[in-house]
PDB file of N, CA and C in Angstrom:
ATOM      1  N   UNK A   1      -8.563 -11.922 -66.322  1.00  0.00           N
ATOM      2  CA  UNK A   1      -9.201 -11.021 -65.394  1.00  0.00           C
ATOM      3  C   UNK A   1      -9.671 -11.774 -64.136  1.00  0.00           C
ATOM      4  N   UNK A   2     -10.014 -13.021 -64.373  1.00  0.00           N
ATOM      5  CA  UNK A   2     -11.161 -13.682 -63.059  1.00  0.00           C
ATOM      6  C   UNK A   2      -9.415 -14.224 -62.279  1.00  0.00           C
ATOM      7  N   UNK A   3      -8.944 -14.737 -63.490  1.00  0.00           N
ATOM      8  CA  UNK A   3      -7.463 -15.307 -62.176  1.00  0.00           C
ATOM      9  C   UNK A   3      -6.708 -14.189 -61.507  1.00  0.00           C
ATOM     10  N   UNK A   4      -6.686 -12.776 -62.129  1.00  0.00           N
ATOM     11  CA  UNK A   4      -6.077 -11.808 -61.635  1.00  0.00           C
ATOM     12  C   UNK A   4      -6.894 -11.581 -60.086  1.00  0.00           C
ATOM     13  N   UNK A   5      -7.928 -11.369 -60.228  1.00  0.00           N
ATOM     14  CA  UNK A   5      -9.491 -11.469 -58.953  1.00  0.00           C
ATOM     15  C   UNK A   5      -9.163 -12.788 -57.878  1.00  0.00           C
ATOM     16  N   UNK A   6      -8.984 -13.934 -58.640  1.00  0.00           N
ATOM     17  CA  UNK A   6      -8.453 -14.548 -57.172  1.00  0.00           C
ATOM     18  C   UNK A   6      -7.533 -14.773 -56.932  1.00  0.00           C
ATOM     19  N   UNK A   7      -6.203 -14.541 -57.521  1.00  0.00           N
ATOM     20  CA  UNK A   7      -5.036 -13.876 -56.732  1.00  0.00           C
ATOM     21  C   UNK A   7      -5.099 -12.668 -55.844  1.00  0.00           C
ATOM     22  N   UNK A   8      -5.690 -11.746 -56.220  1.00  0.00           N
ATOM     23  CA  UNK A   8      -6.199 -10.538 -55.523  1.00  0.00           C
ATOM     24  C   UNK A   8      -7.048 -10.815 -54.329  1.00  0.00           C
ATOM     25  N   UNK A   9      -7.950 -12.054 -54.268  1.00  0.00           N
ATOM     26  CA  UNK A   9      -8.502 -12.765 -53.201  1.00  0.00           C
ATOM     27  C   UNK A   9      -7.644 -13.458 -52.471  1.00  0.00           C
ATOM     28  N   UNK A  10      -7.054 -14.012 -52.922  1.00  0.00           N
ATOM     29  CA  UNK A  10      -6.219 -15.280 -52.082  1.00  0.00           C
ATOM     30  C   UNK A  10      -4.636 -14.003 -51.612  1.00  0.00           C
ATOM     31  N   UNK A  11      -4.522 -13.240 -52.385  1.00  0.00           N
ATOM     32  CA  UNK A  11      -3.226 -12.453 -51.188  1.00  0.00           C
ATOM     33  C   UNK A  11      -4.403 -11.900 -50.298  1.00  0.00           C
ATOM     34  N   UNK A  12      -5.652 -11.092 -50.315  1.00  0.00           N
ATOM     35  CA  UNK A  12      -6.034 -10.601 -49.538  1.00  0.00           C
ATOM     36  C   UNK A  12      -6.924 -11.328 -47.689  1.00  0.00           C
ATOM     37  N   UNK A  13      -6.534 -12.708 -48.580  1.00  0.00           N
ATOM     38  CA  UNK A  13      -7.024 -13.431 -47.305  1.00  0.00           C
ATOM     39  C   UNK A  13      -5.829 -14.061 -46.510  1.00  0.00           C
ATOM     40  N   UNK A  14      -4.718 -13.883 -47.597  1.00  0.00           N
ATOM     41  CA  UNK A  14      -3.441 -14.315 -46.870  1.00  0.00           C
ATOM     42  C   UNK A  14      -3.192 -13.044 -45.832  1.00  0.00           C
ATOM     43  N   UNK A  15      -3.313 -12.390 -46.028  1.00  0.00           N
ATOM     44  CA  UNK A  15      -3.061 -10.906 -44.908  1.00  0.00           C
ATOM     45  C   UNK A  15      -4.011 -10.856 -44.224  1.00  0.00           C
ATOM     46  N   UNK A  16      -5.332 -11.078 -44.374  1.00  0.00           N
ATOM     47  CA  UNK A  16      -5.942 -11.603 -43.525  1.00  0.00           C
ATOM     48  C   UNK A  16      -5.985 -12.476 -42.294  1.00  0.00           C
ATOM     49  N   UNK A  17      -5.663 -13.531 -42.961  1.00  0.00           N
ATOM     50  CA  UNK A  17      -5.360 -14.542 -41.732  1.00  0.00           C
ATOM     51  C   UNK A  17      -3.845 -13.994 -41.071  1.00  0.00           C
ATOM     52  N   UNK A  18      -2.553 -13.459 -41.630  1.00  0.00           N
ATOM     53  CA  UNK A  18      -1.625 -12.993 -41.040  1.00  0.00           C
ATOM     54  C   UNK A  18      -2.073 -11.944 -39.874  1.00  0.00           C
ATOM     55  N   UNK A  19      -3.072 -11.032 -40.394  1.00  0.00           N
ATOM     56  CA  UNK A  19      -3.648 -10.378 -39.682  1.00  0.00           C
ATOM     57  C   UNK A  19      -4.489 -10.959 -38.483  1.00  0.00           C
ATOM     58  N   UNK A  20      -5.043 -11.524 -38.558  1.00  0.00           N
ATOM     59  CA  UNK A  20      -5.867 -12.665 -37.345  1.00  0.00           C
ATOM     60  C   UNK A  20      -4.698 -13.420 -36.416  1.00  0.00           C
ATOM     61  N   UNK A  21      -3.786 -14.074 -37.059  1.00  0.00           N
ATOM     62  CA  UNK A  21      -2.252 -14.667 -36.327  1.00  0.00           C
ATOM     63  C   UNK A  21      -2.115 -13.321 -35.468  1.00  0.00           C
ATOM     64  N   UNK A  22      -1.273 -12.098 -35.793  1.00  0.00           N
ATOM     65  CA  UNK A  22      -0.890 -11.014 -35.109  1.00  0.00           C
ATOM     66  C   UNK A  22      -1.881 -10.339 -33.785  1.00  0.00           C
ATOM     67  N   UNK A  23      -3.505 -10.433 -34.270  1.00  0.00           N
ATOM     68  CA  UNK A  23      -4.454 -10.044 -33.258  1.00  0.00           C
ATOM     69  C   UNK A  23      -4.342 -10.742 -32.016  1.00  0.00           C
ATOM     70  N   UNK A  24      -4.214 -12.599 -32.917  1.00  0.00           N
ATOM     71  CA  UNK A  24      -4.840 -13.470 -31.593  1.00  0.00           C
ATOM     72  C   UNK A  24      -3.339 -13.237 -30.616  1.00  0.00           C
ATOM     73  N   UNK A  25      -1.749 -13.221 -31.107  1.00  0.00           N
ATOM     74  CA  UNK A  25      -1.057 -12.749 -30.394  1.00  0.00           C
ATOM     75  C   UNK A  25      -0.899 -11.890 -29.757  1.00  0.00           C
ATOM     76  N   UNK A  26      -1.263 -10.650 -30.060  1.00  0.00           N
ATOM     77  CA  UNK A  26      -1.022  -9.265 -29.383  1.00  0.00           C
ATOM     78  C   UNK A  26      -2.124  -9.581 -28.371  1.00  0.00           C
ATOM     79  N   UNK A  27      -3.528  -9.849 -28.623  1.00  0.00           N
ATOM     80  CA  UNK A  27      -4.338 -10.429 -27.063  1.00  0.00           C
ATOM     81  C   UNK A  27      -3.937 -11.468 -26.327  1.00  0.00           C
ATOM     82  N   UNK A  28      -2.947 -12.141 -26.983  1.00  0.00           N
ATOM     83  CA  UNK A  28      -2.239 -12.997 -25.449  1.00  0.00           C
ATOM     84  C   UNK A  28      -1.340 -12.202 -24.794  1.00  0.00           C
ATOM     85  N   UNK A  29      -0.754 -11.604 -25.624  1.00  0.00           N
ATOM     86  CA  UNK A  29       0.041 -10.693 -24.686  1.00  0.00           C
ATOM     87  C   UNK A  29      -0.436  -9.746 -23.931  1.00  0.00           C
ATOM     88  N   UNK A  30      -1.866  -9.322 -24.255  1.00  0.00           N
ATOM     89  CA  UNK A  30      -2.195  -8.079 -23.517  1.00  0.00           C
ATOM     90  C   UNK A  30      -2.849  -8.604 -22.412  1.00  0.00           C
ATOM     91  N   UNK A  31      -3.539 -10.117 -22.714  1.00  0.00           N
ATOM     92  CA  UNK A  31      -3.766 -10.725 -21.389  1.00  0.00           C
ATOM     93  C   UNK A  31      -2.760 -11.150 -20.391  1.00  0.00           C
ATOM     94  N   UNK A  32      -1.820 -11.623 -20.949  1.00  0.00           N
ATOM     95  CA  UNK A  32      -0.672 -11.911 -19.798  1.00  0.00           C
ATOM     96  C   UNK A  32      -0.267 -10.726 -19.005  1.00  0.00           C
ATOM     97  N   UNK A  33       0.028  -9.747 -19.934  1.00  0.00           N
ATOM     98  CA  UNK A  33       0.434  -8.355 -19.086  1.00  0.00           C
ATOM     99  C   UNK A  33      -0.604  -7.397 -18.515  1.00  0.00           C
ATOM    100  N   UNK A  34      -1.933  -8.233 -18.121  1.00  0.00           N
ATOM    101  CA  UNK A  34      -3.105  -7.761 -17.741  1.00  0.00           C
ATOM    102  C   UNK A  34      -3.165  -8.706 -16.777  1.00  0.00           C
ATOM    103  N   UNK A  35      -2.523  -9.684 -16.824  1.00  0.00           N
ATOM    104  CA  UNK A  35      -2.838 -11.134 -15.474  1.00  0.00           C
ATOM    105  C   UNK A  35      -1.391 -10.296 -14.604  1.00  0.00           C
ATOM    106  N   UNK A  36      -0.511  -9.947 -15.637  1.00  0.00           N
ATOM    107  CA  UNK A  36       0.723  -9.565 -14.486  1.00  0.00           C
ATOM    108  C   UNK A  36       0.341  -8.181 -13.878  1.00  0.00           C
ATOM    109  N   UNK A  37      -0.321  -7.221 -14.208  1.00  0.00           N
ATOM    110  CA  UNK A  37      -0.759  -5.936 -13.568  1.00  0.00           C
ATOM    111  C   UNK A  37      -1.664  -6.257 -12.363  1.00  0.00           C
ATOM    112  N   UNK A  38      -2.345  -7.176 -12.438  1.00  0.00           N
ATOM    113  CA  UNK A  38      -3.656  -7.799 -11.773  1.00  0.00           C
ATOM    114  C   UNK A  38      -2.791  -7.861 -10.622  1.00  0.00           C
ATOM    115  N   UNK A  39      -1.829  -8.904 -10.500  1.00  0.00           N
ATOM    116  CA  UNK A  39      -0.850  -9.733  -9.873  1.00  0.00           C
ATOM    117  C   UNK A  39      -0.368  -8.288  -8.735  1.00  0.00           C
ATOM    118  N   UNK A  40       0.511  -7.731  -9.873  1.00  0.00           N
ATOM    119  CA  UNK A  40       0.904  -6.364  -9.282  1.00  0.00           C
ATOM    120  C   UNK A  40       0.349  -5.959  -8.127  1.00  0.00           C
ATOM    121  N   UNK A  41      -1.170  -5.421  -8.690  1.00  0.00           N
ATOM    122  CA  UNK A  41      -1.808  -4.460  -7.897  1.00  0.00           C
ATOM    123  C   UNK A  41      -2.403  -5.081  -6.543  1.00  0.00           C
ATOM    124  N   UNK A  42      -2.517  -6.640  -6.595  1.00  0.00           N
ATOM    125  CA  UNK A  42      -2.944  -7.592  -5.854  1.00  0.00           C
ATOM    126  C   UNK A  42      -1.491  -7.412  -4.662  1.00  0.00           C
ATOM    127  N   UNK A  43      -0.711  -7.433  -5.036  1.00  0.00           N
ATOM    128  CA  UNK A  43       0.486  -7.318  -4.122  1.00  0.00           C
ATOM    129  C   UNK A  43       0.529  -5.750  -3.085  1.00  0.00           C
ATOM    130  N   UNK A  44       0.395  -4.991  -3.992  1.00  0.00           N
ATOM    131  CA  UNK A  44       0.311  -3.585  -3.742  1.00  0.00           C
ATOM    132  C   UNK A  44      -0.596  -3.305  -2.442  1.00  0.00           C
ATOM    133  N   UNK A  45      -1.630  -3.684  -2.910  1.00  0.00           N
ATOM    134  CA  UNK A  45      -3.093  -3.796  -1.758  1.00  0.00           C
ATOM    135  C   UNK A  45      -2.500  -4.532  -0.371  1.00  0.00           C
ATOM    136  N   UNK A  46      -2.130  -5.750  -0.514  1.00  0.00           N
ATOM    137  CA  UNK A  46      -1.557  -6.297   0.406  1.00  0.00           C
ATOM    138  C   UNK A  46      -0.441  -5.897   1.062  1.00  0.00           C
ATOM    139  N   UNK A  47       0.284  -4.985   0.774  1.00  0.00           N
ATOM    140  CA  UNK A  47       1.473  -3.856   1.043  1.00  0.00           C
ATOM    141  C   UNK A  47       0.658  -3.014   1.630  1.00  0.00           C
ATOM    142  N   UNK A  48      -0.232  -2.499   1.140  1.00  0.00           N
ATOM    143  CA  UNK A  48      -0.730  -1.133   1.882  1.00  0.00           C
ATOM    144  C   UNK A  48      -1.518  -1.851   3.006  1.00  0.00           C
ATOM    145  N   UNK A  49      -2.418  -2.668   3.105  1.00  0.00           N
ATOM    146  CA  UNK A  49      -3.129  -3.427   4.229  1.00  0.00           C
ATOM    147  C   UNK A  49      -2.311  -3.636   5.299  1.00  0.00           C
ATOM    148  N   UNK A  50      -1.241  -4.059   5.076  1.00  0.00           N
ATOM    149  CA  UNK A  50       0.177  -4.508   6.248  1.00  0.00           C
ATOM    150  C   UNK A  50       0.477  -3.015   6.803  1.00  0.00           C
ATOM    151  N   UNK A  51       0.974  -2.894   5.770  1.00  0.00           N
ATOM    152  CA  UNK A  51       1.140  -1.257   6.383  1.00  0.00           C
ATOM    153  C   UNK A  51       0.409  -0.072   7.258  1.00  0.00           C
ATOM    154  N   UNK A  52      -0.302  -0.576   6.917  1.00  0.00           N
ATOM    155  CA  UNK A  52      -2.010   0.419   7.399  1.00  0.00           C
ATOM    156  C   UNK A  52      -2.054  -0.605   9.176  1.00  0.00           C
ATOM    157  N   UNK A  53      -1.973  -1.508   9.444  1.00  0.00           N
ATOM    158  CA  UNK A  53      -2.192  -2.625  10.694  1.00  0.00           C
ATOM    159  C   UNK A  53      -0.885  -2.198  11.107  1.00  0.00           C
ATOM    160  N   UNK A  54       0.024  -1.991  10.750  1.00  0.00           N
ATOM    161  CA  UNK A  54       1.547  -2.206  11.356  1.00  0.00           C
ATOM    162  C   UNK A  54       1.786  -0.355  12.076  1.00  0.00           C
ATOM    163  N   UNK A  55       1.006   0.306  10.861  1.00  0.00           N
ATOM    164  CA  UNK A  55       0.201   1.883  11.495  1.00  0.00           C
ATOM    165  C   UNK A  55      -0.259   2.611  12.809  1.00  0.00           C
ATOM    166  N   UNK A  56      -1.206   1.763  12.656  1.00  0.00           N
ATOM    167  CA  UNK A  56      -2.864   1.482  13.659  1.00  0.00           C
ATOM    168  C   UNK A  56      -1.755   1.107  14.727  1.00  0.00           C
ATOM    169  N   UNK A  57      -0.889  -0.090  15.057  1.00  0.00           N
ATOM    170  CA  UNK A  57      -0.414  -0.672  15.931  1.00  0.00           C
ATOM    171  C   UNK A  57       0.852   0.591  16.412  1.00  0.00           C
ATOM    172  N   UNK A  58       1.410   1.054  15.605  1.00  0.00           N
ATOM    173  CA  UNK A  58       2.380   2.039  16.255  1.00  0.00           C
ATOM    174  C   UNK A  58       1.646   2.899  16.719  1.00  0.00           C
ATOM    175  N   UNK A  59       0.763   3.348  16.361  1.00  0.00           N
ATOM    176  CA  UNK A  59      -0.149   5.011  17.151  1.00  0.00           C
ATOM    177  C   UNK A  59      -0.246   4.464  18.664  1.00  0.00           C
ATOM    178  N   UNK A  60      -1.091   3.262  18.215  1.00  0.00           N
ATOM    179  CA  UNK A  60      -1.759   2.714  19.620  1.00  0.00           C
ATOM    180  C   UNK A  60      -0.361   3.015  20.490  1.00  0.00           C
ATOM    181  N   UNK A  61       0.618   1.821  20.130  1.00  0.00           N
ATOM    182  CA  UNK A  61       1.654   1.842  20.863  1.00  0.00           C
ATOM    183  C   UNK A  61       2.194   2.974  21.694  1.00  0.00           C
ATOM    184  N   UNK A  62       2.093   4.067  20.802  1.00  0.00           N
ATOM    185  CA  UNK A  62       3.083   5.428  21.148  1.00  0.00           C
ATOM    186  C   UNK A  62       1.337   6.209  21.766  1.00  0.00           C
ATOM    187  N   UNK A  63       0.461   5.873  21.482  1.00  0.00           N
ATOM    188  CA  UNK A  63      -0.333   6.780  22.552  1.00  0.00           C
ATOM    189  C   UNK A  63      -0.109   5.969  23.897  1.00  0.00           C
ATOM    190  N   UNK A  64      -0.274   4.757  24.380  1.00  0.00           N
ATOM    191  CA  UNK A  64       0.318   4.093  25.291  1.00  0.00           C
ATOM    192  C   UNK A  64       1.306   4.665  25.950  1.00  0.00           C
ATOM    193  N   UNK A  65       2.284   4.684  25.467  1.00  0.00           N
ATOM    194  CA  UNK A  65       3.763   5.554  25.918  1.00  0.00           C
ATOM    195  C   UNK A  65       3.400   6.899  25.844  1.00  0.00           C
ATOM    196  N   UNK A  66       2.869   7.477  25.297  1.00  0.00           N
ATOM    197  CA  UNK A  66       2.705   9.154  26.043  1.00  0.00           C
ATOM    198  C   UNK A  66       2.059   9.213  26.916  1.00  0.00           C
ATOM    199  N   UNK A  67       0.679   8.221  27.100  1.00  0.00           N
ATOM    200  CA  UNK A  67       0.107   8.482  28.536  1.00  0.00           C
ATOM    201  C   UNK A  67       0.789   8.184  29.540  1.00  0.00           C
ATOM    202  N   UNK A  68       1.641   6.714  29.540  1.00  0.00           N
ATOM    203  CA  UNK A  68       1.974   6.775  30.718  1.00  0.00           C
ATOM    204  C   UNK A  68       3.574   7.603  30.625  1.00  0.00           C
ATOM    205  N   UNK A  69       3.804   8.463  29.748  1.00  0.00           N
ATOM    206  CA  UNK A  69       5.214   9.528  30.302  1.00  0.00           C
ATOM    207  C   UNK A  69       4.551  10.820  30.578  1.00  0.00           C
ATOM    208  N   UNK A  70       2.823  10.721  30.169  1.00  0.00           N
ATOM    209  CA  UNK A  70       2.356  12.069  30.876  1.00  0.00           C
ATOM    210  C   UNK A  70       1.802  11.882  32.812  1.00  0.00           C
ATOM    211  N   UNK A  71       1.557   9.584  33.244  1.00  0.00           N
ATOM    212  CA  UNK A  71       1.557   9.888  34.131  1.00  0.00           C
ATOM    213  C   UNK A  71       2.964   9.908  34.943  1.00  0.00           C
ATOM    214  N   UNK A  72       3.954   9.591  34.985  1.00  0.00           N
ATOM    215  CA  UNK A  72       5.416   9.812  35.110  1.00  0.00           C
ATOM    216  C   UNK A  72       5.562  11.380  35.237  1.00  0.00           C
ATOM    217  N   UNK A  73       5.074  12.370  34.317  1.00  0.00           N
ATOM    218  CA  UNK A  73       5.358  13.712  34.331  1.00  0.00           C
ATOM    219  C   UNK A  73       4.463  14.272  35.730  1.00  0.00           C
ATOM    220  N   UNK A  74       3.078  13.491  35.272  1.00  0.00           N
ATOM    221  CA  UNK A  74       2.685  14.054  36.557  1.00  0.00           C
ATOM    222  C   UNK A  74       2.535  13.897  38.254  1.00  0.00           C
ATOM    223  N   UNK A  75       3.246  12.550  38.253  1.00  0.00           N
ATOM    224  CA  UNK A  75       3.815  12.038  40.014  1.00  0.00           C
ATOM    225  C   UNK A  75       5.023  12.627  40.099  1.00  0.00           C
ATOM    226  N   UNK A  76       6.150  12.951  38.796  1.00  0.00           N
ATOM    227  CA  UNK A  76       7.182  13.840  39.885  1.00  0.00           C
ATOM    228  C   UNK A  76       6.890  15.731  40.119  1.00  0.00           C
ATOM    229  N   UNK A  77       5.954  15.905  38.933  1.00  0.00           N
ATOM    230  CA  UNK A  77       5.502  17.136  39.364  1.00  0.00           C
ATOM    231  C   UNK A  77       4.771  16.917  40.913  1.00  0.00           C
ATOM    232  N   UNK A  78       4.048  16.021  41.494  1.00  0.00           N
ATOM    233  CA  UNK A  78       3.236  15.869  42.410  1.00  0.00           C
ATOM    234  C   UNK A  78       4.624  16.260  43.686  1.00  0.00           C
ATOM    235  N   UNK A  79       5.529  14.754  43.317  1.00  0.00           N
ATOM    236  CA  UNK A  79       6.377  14.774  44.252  1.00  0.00           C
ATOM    237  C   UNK A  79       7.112  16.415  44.555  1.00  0.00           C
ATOM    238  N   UNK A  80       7.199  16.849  43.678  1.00  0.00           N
ATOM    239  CA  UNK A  80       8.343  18.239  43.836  1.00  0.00           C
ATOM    240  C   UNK A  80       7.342  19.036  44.520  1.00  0.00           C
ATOM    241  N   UNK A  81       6.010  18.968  44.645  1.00  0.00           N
ATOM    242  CA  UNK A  81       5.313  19.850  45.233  1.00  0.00           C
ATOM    243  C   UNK A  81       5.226  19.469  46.333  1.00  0.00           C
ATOM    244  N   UNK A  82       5.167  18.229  46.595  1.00  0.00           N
ATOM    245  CA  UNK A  82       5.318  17.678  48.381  1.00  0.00           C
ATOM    246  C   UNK A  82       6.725  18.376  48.789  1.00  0.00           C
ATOM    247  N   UNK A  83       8.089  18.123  48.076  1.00  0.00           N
ATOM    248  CA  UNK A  83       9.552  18.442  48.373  1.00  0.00           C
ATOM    249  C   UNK A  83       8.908  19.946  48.798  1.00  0.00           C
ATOM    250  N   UNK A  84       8.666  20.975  47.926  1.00  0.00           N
ATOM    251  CA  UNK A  84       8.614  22.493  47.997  1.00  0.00           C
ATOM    252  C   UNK A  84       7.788  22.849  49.345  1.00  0.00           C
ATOM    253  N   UNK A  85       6.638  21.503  49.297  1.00  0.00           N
ATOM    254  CA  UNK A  85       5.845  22.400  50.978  1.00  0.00           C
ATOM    255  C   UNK A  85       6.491  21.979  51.702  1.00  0.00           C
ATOM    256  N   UNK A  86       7.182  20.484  51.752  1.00  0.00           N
ATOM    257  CA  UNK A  86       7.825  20.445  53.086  1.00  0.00           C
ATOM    258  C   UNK A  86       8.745  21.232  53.457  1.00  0.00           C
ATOM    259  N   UNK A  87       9.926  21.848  52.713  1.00  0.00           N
ATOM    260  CA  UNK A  87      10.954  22.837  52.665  1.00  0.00           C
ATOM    261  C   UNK A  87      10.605  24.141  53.413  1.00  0.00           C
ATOM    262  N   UNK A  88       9.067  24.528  52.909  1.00  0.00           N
ATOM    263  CA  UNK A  88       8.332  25.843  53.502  1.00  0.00           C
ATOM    264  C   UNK A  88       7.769  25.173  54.979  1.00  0.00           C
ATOM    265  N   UNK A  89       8.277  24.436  55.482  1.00  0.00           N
ATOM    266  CA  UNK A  89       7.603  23.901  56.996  1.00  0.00           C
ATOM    267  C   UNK A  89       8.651  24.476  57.688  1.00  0.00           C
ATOM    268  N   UNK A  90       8.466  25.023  58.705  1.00  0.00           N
ATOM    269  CA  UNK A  90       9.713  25.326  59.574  1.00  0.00           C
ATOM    270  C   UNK A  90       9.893  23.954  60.551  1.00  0.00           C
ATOM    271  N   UNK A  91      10.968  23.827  60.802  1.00  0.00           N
ATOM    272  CA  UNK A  91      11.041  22.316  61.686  1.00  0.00           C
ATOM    273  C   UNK A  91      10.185  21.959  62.933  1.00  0.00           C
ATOM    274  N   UNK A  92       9.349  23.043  63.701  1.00  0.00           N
ATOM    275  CA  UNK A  92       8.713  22.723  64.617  1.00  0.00           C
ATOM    276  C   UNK A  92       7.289  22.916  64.291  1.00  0.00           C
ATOM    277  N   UNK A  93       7.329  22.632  63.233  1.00  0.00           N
ATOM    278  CA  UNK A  93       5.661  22.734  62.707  1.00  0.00           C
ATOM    279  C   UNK A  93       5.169  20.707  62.481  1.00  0.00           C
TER     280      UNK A  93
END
């Protein structure tokens, strides 16, 4: 009976410790693939940061270029209105 008890002890600590082997592995792995998500998301951020500056810099850019094609729009509108009164001048005016 008592040797049946520590066979019954000694497999149950053998699965034990098999069990402890398998834990301490599966937490290296979940740390590595927790250092590589880290990694990931660390990249990601830095993708969107670039992106977000490279953003900011096109708006600027293209508000730049619409103002000055709105002042362009508005010196040849100016000019065509000089063309139209002079046209309405009769020549001895």
């Amino acid at each position: 009976m008592i040797q049946e008890q520590k066979e019954v002890i000694e497999k149950q600590n053998y699965l034990l410790q098999e069990l402890n082997k398998r834990l301490a592995e599966q937490d290296q792995r979940f740390a590595q693939r927790e250092s590589e998500l880290l990694s990931a998301i660390q990249t990601i951020r830095e993708s969107q940061t670039l992106i977000a500056m490279n953003t900011s810099e096109d708006v600027a850019k293209n508000q730049r270029s619409d103002e000055m094609l709105m002042q362009t729009i508005r010196e040849v509108q100016e000019v065509k209105k000089m063309i139209a009164a002079s046209k309405d001048k009769k020549w001895y005016e």
